[in-house]
Protein backbone atom coordinates (compact mmCIF):
# COMPACT_ATOMS: atom_id res chain seq x y z
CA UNK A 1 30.84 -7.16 35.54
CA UNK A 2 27.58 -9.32 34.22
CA UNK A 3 25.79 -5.84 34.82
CA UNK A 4 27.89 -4.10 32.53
CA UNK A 5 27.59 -6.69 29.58
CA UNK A 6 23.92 -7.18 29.95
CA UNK A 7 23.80 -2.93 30.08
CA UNK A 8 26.01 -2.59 27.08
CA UNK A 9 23.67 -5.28 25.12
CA UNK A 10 20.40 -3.18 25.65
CA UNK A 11 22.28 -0.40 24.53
CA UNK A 12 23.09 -2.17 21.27
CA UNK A 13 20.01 -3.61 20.90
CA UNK A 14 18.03 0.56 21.72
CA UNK A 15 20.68 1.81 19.09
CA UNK A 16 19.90 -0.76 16.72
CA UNK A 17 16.56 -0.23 17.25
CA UNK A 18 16.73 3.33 16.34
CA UNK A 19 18.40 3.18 13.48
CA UNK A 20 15.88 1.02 12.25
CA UNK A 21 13.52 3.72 13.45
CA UNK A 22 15.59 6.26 11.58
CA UNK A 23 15.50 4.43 8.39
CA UNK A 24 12.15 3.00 8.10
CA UNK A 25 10.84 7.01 8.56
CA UNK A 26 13.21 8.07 5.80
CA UNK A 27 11.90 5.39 3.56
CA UNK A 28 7.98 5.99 4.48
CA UNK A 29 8.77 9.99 4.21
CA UNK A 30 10.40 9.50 0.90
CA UNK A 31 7.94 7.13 -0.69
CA UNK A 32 5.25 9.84 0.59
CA UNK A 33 6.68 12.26 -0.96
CA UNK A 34 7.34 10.38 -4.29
CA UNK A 35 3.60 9.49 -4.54
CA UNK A 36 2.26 13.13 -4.00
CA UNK A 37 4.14 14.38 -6.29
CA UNK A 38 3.23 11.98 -8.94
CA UNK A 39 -0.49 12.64 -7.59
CA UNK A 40 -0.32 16.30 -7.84
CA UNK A 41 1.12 15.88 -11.20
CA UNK A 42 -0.82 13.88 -12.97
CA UNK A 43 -4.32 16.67 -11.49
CA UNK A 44 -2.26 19.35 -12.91
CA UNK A 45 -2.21 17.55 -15.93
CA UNK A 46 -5.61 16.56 -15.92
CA UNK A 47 -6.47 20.26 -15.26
CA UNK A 48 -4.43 21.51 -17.70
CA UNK A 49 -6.03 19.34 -20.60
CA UNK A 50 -9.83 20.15 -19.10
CA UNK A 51 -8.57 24.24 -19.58
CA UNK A 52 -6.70 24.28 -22.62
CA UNK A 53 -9.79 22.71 -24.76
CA UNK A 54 -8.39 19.74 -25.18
CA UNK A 55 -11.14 17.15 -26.07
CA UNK A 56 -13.79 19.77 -26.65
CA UNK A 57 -13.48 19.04 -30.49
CA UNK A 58 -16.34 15.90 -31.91
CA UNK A 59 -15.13 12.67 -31.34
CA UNK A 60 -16.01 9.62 -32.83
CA UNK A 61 -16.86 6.43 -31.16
CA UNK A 62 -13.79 5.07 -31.36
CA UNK A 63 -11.92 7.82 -30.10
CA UNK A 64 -14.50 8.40 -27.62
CA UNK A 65 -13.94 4.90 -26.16
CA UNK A 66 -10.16 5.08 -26.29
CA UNK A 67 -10.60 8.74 -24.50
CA UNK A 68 -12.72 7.22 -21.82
CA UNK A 69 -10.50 4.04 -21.28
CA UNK A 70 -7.30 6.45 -20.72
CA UNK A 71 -9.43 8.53 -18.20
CA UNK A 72 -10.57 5.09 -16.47
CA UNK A 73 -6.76 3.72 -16.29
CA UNK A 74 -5.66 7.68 -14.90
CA UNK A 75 -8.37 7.52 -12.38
CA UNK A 76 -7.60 4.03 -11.29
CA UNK A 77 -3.83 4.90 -11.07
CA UNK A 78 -4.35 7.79 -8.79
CA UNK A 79 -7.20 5.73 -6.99
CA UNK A 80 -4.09 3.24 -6.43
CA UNK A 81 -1.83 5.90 -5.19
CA UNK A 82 -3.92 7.31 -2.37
CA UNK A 83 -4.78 3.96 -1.19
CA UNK A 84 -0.62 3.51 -1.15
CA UNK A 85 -0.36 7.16 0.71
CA UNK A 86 -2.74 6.14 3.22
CA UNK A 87 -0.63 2.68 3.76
CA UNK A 88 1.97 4.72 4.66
CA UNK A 89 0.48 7.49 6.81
CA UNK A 90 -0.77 4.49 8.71
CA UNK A 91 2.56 2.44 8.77
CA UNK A 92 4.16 6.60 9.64
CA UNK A 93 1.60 6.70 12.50
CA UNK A 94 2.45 2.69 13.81
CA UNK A 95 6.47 3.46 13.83
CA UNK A 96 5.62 6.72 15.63
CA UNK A 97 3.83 4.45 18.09
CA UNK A 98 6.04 1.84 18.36
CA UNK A 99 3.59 -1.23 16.66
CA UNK A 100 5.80 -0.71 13.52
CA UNK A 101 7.94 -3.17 12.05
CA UNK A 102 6.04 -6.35 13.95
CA UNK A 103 3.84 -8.91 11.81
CA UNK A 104 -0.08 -8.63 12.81
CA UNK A 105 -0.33 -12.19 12.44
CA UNK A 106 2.72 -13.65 14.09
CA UNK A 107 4.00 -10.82 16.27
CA UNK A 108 7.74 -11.61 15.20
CA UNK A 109 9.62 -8.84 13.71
CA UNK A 110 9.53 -8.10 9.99
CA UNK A 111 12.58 -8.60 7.84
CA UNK A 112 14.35 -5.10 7.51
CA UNK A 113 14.51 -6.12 3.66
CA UNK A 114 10.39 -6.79 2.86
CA UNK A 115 10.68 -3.38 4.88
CA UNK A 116 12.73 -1.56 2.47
CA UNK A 117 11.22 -2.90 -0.43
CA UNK A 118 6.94 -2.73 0.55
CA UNK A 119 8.03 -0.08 4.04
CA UNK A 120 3.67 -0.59 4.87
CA UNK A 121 3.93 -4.12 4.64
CA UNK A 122 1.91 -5.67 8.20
CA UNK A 123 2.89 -9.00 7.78
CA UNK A 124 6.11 -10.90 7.35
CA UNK A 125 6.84 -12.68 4.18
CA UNK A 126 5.36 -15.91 5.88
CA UNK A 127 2.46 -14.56 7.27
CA UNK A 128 1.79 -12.76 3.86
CA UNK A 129 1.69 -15.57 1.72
CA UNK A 130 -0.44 -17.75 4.35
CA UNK A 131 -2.98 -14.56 4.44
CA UNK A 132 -2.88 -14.48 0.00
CA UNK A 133 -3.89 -18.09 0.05
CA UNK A 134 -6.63 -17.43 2.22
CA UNK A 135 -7.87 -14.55 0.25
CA UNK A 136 -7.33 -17.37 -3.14
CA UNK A 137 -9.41 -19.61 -1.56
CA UNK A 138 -12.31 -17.57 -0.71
CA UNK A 139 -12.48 -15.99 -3.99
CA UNK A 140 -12.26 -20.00 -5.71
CA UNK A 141 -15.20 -20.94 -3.35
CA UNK A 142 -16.93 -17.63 -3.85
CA UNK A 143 -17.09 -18.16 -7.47
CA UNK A 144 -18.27 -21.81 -7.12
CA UNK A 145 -21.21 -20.94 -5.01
CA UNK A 146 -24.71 -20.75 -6.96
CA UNK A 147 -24.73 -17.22 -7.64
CA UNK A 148 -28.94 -17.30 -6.89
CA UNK A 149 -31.48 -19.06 -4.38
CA UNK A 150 -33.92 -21.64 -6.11
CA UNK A 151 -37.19 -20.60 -5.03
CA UNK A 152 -39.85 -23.19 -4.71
CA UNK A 153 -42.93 -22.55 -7.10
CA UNK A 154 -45.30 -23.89 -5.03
């Protein structure tokens, strides 16, 4: 009888675990797809503007700034979305191999809910906020370093 309970409990636990499989890939496969289409748009668009003339006219300084500060903020918003696309291709290829869904830091499992809501996410909430902290204090002590080496003059 123990045999069957403890058998029955690993099958819980494997279907449980698939499911979490199951939704985790829809989520990363959905998200991908979300963010290349928002990618490929906004090209189009760009190429689009590029053939149609747009911009070809004289600008003044003024609108030459504002033009290059909108092309600066596009670029860095599709710079933003392909690092986020390869997040997930690496988070696809980790569930595929079965690291997904455990902190890097801590090993223990990540909540299914920071899942849902960041589905890349390599640490757990804890382990997250620990390694921002970190990355806080560097940059404080980083910026309170003397940015140059006196030189002696002899």
């Amino acid at each position: 009888m123990k045999a069957r309970t403890t058998t029955s409990k690993k099958a819980v636990k494997t279907d449980t675990a698939r499911e979490r499989y199951v939704e985790l890939k829809r989520i990363l496969e959905e998200r991908r797809r979300e963010i290349l289409a928002q990618v490929q748009g906004k090209m189009r668009n760009v190429r689009a503007e590029g053939s149609s003339g747009e911009g070809q006219g004289v600008l003044d300084e003024a609108e030459s700034s504002e033009s290059d500060i909108q092309d600066d903020i596009e670029f860095a918003l599709i710079q933003m979305k392909s690092e986020t696309l390869h997040r997930i291709e690496e988070a696809l290829s980790r569930l595929d191999s079965g690291l997904f869904g455990n902190c890097f830091e801590c090993g223990d499992e990540i909540a299914g809910r920071r899942l849902r809501a960041l589905p890349f996410a390599v640490r757990c909430k804890d382990c997250e906020e620990e390694h921002e902290m970190e990355e806080r204090r560097e940059r404080v002590m980083s910026q309170r370093r003397p940015s140059g080496v006196l030189l002696d003059a002899s």
